[in-house]
C-alpha atoms as a PDB file:
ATOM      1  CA  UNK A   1     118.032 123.751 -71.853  1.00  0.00           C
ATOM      2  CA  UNK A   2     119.500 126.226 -74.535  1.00  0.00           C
ATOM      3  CA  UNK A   3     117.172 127.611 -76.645  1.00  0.00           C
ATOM      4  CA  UNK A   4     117.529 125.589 -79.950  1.00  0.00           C
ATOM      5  CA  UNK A   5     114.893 127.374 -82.287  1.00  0.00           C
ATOM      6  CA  UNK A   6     115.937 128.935 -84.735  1.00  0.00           C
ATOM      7  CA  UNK A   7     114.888 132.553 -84.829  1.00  0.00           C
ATOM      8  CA  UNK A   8     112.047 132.832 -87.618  1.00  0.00           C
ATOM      9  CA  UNK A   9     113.138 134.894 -90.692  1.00  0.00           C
ATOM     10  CA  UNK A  10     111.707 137.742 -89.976  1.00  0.00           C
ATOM     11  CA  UNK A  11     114.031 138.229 -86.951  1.00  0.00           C
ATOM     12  CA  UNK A  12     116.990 141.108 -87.507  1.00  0.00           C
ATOM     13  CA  UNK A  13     119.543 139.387 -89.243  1.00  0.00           C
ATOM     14  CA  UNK A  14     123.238 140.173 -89.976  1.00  0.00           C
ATOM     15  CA  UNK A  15     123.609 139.423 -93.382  1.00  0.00           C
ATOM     16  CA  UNK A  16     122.132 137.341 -96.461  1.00  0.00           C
ATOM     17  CA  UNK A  17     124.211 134.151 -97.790  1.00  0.00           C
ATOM     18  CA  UNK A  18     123.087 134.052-101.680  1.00  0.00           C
ATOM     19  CA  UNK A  19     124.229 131.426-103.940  1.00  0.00           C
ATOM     20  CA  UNK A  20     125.566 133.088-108.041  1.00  0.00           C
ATOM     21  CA  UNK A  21     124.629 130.307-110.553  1.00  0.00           C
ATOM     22  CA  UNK A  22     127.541 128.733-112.159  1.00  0.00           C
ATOM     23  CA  UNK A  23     126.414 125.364-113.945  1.00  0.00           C
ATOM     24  CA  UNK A  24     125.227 125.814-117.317  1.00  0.00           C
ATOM     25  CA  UNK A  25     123.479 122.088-117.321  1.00  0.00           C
ATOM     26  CA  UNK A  26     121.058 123.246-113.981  1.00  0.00           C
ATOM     27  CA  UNK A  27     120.779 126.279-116.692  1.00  0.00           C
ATOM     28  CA  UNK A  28     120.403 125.368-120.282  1.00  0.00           C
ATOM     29  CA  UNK A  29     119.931 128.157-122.079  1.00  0.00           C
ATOM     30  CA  UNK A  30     119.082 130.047-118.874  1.00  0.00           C
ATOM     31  CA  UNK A  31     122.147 130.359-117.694  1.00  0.00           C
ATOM     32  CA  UNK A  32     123.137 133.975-117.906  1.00  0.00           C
ATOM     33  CA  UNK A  33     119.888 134.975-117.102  1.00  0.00           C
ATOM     34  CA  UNK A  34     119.882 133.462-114.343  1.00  0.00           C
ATOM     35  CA  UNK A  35     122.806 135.208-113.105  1.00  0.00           C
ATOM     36  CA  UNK A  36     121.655 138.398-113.624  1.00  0.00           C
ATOM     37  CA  UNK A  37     118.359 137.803-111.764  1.00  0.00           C
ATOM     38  CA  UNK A  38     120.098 136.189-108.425  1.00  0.00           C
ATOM     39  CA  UNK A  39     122.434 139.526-108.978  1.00  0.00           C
ATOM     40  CA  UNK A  40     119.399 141.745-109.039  1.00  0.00           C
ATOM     41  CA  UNK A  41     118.774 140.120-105.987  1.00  0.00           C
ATOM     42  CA  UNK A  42     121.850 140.411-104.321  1.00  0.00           C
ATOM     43  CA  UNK A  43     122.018 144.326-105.463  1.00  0.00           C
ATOM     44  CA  UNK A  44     118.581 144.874-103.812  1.00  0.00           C
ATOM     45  CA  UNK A  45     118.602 143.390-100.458  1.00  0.00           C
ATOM     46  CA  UNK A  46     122.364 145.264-100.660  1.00  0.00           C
ATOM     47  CA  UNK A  47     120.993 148.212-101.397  1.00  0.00           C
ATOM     48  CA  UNK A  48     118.277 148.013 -98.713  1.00  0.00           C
ATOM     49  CA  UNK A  49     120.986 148.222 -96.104  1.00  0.00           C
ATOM     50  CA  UNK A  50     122.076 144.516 -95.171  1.00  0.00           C
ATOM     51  CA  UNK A  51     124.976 142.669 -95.762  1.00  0.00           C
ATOM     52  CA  UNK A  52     125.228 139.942 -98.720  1.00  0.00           C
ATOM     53  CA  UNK A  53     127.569 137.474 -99.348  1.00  0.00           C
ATOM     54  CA  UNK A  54     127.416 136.308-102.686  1.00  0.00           C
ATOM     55  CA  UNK A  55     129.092 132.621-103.173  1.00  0.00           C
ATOM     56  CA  UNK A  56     130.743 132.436-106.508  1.00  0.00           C
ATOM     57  CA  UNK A  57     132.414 129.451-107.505  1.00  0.00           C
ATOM     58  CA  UNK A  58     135.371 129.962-108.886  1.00  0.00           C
ATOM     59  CA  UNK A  59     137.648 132.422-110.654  1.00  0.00           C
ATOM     60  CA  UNK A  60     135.292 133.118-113.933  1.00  0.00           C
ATOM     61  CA  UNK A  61     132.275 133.128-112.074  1.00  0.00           C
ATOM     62  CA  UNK A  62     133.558 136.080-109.645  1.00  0.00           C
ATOM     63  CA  UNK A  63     134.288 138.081-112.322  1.00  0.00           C
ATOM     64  CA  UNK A  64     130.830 137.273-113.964  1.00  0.00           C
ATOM     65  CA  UNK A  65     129.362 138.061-110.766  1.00  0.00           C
ATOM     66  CA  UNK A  66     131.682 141.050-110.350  1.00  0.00           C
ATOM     67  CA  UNK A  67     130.122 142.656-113.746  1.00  0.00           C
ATOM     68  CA  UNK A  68     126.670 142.304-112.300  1.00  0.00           C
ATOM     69  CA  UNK A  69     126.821 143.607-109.104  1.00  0.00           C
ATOM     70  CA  UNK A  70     127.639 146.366-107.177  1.00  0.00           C
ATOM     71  CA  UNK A  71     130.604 147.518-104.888  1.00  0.00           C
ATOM     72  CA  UNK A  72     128.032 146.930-101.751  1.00  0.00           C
ATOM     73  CA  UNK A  73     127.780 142.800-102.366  1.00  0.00           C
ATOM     74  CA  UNK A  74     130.494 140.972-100.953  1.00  0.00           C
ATOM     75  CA  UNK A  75     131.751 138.189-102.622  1.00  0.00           C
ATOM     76  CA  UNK A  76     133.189 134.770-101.504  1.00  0.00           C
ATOM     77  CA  UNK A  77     134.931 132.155-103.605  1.00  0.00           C
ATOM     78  CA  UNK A  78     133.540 128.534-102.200  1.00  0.00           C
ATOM     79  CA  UNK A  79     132.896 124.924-103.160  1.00  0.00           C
ATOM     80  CA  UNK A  80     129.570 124.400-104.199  1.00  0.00           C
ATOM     81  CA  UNK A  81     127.243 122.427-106.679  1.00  0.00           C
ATOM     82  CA  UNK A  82     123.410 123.951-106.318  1.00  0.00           C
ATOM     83  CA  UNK A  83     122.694 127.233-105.484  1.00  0.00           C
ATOM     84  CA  UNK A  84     120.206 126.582-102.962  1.00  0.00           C
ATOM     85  CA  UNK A  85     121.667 127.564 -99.643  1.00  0.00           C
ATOM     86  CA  UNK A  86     118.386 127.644 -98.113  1.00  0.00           C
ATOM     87  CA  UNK A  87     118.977 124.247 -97.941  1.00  0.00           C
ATOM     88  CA  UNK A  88     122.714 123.344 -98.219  1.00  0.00           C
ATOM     89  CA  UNK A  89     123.776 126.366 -95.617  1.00  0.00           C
ATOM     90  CA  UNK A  90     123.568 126.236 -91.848  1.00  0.00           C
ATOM     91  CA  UNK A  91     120.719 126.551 -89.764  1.00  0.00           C
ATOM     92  CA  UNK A  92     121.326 128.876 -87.428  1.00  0.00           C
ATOM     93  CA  UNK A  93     119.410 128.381 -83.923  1.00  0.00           C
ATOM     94  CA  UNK A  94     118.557 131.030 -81.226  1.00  0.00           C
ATOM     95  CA  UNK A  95     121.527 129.543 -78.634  1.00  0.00           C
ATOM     96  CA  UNK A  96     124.322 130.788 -81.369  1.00  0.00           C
ATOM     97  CA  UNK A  97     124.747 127.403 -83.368  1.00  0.00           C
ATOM     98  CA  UNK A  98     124.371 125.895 -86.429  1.00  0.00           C
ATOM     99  CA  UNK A  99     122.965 122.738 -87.369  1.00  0.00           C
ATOM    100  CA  UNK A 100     124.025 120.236 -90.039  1.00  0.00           C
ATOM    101  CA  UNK A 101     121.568 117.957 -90.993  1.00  0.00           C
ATOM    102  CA  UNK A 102     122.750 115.326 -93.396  1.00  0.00           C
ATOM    103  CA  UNK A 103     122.033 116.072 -97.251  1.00  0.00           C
ATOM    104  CA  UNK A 104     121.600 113.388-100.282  1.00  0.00           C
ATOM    105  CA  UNK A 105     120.916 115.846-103.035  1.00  0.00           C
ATOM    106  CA  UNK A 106     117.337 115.966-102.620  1.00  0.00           C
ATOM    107  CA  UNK A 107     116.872 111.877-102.900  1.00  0.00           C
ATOM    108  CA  UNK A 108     119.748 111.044-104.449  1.00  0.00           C
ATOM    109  CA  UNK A 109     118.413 113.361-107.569  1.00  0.00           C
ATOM    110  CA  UNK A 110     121.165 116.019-107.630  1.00  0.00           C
ATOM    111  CA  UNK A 111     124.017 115.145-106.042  1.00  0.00           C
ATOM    112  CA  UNK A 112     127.197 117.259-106.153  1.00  0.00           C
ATOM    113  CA  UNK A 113     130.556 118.328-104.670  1.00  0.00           C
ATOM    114  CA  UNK A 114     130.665 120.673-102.099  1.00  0.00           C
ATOM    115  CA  UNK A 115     127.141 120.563-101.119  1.00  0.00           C
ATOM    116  CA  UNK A 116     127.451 118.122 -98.335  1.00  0.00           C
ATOM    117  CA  UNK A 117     130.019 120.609 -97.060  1.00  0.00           C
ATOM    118  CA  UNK A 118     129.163 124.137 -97.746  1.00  0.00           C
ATOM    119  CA  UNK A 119     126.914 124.557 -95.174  1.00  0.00           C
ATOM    120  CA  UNK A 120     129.460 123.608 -92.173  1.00  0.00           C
ATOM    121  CA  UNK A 121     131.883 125.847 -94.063  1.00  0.00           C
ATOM    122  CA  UNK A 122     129.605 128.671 -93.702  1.00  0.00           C
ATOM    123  CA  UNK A 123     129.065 128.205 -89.673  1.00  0.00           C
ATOM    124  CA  UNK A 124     132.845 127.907 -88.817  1.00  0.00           C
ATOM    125  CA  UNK A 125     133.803 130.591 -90.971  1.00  0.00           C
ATOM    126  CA  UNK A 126     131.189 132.937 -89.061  1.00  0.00           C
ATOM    127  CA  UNK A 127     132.601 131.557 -85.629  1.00  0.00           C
ATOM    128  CA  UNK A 128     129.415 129.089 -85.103  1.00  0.00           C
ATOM    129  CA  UNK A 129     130.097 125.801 -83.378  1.00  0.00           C
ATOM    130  CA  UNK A 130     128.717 123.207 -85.942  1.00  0.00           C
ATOM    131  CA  UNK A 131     126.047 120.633 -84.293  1.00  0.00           C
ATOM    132  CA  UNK A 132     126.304 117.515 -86.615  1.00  0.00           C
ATOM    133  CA  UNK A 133     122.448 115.521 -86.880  1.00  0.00           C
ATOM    134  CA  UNK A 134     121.726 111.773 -87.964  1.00  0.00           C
ATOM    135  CA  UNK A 135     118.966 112.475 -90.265  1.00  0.00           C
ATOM    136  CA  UNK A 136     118.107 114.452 -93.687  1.00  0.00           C
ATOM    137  CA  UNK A 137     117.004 117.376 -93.751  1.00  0.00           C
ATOM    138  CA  UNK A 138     116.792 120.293 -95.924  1.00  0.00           C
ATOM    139  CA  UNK A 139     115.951 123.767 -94.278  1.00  0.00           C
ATOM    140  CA  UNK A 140     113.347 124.499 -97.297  1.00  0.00           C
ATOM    141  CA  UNK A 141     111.267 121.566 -95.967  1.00  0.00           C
ATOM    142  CA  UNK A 142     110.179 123.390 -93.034  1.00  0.00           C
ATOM    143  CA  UNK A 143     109.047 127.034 -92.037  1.00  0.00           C
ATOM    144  CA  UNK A 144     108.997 127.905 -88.720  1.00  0.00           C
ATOM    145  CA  UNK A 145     107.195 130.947 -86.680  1.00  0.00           C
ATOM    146  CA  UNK A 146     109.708 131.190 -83.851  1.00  0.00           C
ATOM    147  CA  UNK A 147     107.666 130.257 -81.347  1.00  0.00           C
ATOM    148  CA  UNK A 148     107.704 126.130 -81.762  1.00  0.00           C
ATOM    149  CA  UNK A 149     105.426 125.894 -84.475  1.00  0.00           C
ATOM    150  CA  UNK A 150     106.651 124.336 -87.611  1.00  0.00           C
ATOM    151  CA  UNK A 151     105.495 123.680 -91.250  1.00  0.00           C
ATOM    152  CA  UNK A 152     106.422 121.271 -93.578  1.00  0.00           C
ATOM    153  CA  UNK A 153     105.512 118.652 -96.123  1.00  0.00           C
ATOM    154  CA  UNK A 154     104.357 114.737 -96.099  1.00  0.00           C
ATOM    155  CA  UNK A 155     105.412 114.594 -99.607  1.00  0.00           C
ATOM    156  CA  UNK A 156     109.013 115.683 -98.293  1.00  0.00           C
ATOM    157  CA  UNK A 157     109.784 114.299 -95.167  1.00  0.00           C
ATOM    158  CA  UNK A 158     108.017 111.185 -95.609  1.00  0.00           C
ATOM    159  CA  UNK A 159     109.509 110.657 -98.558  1.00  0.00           C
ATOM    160  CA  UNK A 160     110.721 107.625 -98.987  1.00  0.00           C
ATOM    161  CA  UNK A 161     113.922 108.812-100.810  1.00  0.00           C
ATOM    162  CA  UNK A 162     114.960 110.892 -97.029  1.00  0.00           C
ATOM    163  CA  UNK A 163     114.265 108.974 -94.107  1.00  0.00           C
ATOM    164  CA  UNK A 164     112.476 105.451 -95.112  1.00  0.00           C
ATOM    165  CA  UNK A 165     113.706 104.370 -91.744  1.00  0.00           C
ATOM    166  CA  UNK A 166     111.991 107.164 -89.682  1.00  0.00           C
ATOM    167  CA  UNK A 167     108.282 107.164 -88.839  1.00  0.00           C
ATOM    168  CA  UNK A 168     106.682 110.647 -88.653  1.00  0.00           C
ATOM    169  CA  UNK A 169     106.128 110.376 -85.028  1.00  0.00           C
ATOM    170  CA  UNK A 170     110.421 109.974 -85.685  1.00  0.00           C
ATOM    171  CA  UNK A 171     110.535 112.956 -87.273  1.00  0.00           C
ATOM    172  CA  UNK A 172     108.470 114.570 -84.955  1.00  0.00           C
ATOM    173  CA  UNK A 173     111.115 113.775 -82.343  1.00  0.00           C
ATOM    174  CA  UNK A 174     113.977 115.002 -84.226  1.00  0.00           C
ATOM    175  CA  UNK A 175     112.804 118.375 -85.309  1.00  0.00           C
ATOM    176  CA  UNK A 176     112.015 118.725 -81.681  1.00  0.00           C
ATOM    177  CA  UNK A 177     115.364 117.717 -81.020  1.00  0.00           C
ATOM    178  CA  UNK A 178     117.238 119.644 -83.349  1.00  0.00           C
ATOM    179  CA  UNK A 179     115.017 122.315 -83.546  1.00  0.00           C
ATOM    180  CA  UNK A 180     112.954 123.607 -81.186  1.00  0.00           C
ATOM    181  CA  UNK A 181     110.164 122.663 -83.247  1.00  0.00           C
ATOM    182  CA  UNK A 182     107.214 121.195 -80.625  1.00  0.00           C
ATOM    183  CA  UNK A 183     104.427 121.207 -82.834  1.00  0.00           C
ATOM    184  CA  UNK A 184     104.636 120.292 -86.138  1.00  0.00           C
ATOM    185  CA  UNK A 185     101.633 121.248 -89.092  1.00  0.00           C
ATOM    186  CA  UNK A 186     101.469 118.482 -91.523  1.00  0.00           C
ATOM    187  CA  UNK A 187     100.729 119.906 -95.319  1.00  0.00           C
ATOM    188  CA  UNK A 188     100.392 117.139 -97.546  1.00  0.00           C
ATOM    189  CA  UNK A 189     101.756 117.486-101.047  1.00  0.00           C
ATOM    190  CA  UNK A 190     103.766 120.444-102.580  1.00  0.00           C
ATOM    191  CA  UNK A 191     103.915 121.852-105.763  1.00  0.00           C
ATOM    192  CA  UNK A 192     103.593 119.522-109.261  1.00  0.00           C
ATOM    193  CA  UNK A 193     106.991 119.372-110.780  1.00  0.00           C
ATOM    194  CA  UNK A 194     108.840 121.135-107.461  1.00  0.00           C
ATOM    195  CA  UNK A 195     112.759 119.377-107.764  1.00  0.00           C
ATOM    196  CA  UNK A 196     112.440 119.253-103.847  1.00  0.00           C
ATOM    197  CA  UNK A 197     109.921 116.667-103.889  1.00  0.00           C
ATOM    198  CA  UNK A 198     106.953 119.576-102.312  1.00  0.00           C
ATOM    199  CA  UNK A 199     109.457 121.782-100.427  1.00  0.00           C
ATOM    200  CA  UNK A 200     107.077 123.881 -98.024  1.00  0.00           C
ATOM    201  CA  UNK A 201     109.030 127.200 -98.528  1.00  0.00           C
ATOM    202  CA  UNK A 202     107.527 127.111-101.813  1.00  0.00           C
ATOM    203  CA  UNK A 203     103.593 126.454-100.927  1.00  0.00           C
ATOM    204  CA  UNK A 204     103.211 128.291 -97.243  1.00  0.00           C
ATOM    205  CA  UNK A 205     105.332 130.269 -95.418  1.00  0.00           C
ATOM    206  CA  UNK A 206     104.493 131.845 -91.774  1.00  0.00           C
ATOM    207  CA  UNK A 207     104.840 135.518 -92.112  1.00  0.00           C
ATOM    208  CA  UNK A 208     104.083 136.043 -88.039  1.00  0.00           C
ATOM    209  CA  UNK A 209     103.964 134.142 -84.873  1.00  0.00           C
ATOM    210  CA  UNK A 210     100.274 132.098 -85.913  1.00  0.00           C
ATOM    211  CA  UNK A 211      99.823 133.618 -89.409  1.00  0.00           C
ATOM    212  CA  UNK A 212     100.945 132.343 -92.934  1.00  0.00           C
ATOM    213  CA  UNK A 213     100.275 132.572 -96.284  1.00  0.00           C
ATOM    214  CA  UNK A 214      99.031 130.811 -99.206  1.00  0.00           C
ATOM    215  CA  UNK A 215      98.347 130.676-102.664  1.00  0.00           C
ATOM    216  CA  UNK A 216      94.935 130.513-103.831  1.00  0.00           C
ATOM    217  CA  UNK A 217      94.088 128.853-107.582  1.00  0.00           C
ATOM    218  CA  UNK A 218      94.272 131.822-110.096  1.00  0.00           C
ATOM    219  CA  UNK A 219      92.017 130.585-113.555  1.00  0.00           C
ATOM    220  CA  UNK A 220      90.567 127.421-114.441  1.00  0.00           C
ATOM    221  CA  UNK A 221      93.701 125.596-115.542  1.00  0.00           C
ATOM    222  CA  UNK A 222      95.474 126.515-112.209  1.00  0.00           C
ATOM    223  CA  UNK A 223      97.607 123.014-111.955  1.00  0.00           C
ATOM    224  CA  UNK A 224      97.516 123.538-107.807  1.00  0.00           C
ATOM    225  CA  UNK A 225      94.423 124.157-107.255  1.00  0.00           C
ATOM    226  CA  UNK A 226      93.354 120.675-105.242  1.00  0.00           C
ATOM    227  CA  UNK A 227      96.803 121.237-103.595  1.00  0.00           C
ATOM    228  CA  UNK A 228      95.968 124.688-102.221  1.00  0.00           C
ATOM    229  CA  UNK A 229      92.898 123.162-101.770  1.00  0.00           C
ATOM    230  CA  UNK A 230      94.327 120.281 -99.221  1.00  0.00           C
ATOM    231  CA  UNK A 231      97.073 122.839 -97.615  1.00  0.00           C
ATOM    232  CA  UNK A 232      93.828 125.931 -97.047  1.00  0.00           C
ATOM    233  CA  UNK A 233      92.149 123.034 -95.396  1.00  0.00           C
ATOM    234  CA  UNK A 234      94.605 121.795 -93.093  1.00  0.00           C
ATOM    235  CA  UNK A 235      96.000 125.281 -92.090  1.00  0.00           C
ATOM    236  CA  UNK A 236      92.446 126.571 -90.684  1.00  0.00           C
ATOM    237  CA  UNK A 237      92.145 122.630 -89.181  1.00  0.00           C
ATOM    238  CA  UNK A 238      95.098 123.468 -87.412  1.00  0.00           C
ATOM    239  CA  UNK A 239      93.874 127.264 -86.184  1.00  0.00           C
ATOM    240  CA  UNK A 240      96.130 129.256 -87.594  1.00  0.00           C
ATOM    241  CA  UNK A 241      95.523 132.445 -89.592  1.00  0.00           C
ATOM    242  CA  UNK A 242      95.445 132.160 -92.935  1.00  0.00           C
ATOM    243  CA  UNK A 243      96.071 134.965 -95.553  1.00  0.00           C
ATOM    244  CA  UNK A 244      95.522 134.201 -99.115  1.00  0.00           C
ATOM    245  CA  UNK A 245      97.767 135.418-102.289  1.00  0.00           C
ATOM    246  CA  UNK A 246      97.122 134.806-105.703  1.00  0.00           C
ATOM    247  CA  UNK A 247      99.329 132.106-107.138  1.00  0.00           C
ATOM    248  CA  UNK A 248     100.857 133.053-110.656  1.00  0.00           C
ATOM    249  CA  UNK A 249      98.612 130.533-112.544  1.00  0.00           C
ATOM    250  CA  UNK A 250      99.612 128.263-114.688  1.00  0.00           C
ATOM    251  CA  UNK A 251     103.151 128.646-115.726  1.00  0.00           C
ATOM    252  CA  UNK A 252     104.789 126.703-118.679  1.00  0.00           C
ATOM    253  CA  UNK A 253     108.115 126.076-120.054  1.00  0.00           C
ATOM    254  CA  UNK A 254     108.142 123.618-122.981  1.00  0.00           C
ATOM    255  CA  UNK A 255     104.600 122.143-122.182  1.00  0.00           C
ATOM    256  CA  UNK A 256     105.892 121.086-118.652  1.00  0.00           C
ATOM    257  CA  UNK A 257     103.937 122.954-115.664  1.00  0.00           C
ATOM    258  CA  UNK A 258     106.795 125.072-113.715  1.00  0.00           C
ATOM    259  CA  UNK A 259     106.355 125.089-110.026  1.00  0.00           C
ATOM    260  CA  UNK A 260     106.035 129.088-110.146  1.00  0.00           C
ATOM    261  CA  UNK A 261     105.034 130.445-106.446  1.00  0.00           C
ATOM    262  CA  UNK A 262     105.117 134.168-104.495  1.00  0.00           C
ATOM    263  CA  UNK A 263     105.453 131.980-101.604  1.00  0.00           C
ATOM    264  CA  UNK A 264     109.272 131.233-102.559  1.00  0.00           C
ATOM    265  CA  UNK A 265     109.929 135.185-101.267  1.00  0.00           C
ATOM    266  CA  UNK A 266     113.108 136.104 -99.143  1.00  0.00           C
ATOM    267  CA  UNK A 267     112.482 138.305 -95.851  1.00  0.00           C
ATOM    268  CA  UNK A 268     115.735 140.433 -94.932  1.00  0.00           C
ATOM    269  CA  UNK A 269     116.131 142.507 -92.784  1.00  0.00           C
ATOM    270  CA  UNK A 270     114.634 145.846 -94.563  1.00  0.00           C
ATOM    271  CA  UNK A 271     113.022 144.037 -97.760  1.00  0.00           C
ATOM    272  CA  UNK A 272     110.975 141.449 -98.884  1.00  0.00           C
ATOM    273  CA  UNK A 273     112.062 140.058-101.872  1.00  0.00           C
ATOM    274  CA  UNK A 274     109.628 138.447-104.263  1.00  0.00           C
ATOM    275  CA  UNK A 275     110.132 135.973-107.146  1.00  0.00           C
ATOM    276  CA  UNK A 276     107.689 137.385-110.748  1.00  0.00           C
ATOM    277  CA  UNK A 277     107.267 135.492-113.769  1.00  0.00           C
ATOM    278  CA  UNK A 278     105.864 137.200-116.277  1.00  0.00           C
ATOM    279  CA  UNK A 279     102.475 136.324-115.521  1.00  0.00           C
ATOM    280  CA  UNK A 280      99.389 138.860-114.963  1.00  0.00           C
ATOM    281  CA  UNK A 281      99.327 138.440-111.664  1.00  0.00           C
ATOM    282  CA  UNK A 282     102.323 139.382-110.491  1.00  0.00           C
ATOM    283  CA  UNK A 283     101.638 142.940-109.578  1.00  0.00           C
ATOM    284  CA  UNK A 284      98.425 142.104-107.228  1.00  0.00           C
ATOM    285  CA  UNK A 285     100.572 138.712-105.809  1.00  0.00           C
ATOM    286  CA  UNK A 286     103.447 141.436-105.179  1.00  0.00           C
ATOM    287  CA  UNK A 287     101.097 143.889-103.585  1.00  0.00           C
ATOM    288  CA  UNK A 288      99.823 141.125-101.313  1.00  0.00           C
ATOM    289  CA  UNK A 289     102.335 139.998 -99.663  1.00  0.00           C
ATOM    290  CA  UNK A 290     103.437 143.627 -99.439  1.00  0.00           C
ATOM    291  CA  UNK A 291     100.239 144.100 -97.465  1.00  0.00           C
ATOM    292  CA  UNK A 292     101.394 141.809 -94.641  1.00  0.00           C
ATOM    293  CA  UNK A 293     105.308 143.080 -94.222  1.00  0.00           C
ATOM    294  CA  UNK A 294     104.105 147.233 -93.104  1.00  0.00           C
ATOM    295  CA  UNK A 295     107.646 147.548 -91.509  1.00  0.00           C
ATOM    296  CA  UNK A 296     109.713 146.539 -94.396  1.00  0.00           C
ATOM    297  CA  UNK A 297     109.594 147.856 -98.522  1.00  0.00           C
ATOM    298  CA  UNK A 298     108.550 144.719-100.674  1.00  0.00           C
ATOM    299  CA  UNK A 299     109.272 144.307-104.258  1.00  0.00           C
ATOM    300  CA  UNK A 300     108.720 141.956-106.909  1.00  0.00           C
ATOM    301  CA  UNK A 301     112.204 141.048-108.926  1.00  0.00           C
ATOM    302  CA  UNK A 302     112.085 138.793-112.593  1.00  0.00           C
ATOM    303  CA  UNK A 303     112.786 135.045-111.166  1.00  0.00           C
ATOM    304  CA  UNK A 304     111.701 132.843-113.956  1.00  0.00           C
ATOM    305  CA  UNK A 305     115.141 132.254-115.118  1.00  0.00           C
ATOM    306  CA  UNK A 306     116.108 130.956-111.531  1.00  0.00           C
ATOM    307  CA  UNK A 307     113.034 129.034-111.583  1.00  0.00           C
ATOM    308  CA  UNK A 308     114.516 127.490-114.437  1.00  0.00           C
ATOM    309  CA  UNK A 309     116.899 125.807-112.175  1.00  0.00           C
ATOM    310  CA  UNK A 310     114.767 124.502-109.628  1.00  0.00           C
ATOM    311  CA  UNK A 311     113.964 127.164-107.313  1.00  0.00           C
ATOM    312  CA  UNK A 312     113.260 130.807-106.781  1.00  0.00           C
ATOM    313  CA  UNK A 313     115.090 133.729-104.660  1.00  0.00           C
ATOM    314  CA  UNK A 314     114.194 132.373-100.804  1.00  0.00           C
ATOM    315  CA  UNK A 315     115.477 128.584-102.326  1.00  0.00           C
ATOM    316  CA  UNK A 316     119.006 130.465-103.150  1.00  0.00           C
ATOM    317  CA  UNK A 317     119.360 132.093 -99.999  1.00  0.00           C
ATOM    318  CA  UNK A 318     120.019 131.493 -96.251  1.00  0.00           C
ATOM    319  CA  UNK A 319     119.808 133.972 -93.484  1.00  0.00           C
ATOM    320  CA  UNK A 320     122.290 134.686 -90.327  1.00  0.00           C
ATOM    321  CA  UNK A 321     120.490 135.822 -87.768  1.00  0.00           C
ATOM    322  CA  UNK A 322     121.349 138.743 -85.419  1.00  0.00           C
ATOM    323  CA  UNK A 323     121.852 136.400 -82.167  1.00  0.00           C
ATOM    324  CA  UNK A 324     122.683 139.345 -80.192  1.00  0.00           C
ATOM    325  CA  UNK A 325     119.121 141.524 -80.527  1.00  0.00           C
ATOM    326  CA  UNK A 326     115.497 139.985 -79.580  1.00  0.00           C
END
């Protein structure tokens, strides 16, 4: 049988889809920042040597976009509601296809045109025969380490809101199916407040074949500690290798707790790209995940406007993966 998993992220890639913020109601008030951060981003990962496309939604917003960034970023007008590509794009898989889950706006929470659609776009556009799926799934819901092994949520894909139909030993199947994925680590919930319903790009992510990371509680009033708590627990029950970073603490906007994690960084090809938020431990969180990337430059880029919207720079972002090189 083909191989069907998809290449983990730290894999050479060809280039770097990024979504450009365009709705000022995902934004209020945070709008323009938030366009200027995801173009920071975009300029960066450009600059490092690798390809971006930049999706821009329509006329105004590629000239916006065109202010902000440089000559290197490419961009391409599309159809799209969110930004988050990491989990309205394709998911590319080792044997040169791209799979299409189906998508209800995160639960039938944010639901909007183009974003059922965007992500087959993508795949036929870069010459990738499109492999249609009969369940939902978002590709920030799991993390995978290339070799089988797979993390994700309960709080996500046994959400009732997904796939009240499917037991887990069900899901099990079908990200074995689809994905290559034969063994799958159960976390339970993710962050308070995450949009996703406890996306797991944005509590663990594998950062080599076996090894991950996670936040540990920074202060007293951390609001994830029992949740890095539960996740720490699980992770060594399941043998893998765990390397801590600090998590930003507790991050506010209006009195509501903001789901504010290091975790949500983007690997590219030369850079590692890492969400900060103004908090006082964004330097040592930078430095740490720094610590575990020795072949690639890592640096910490202002995300708390994107955050604003629901997600952080790895949410926005979906890779293509070199299919020709190991």
């Amino acid at each position: 049988m083909a191989n069907i998993v998809m290449p983990p992220e730290w894999a050479p890639q060809d280039w770097l889809w990024i979504g450009f913020p365009h709705l000022a109601e995902e934004w209020p008030g945070y709008l323009e920042r938030a366009q200027e951060q995801i173009a920071g981003f975009a300029n960066a990962v450009a600059e490092s040597g690798q390809e971006v496309r930049l999706l821009v939604r329509d006329e105004a917003n590629e000239a916006r976009a065109r202010e902000l960034v440089s000559g290197a970023v490419q961009l391409e007008r599309r159809v799209f509601g969110d930004v988050w590509l990491r989990d309205t794009g394709p998911l590319v898989r080792a044997d040169g296809s791209a799979l299409r889950c189906r998508f209800n706006g995160w639960g039938e929470k944010y639901e909007m045109p183009g974003d059922e659609t965007i992500g087959a776009e993508l795949a036929r556009d870069a010459a990738l025969p499109v492999v249609t799926s009969d369940w939902i799934l978002e590709g920030g819901a799991v993390d995978g380490d290339g070799t089988g092994t797979v993390l994700t949520t309960e709080q996500c894909l046994l959400n009732p809101n997904r796939n009240p139909e499917l037991s887990r030993e069900e899901i099990e199947a079908r990200l074995a199916r689809d994905l290559g994925f034969t063994r799958v680590v159960w976390l339970g919930d993710g962050l308070i407040n995450d949009h996703t319903d406890g996306h797991v790009d944005n509590l663990a992510r594998f950062v080599a074949p076996g090894e991950l990371v996670l936040p540990r509680a920074t202060g007293a009033d951390d609001p994830n500690a029992a949740i890095y708590a539960d996740a720490k627990a699980r992770i060594l029950d399941a043998g893998l290798t765990l390397h801590e970073i600090p998590s930003p603490g507790r991050i506010e906007r209006d009195g509501r707790v903001e789901p504010a994690s290091y975790a949500n960084f983007a690997i590219t090809s030369n850079l590692v790209v890492v969400p900060t938020f103004g908090s006082p431990h964004d330097e040592i969180g930078v430095a740490a995940i720094g610590a575990l990337f020795p072949d690639r430059a890592t640096i910490g880029l202002p995300g708390d406007a994107v955050l604003a919207g629901g997600g952080g720079f790895h949410c926005a972002s979906q890779q293509m993966p070199s299919l020709s090189k190991d």
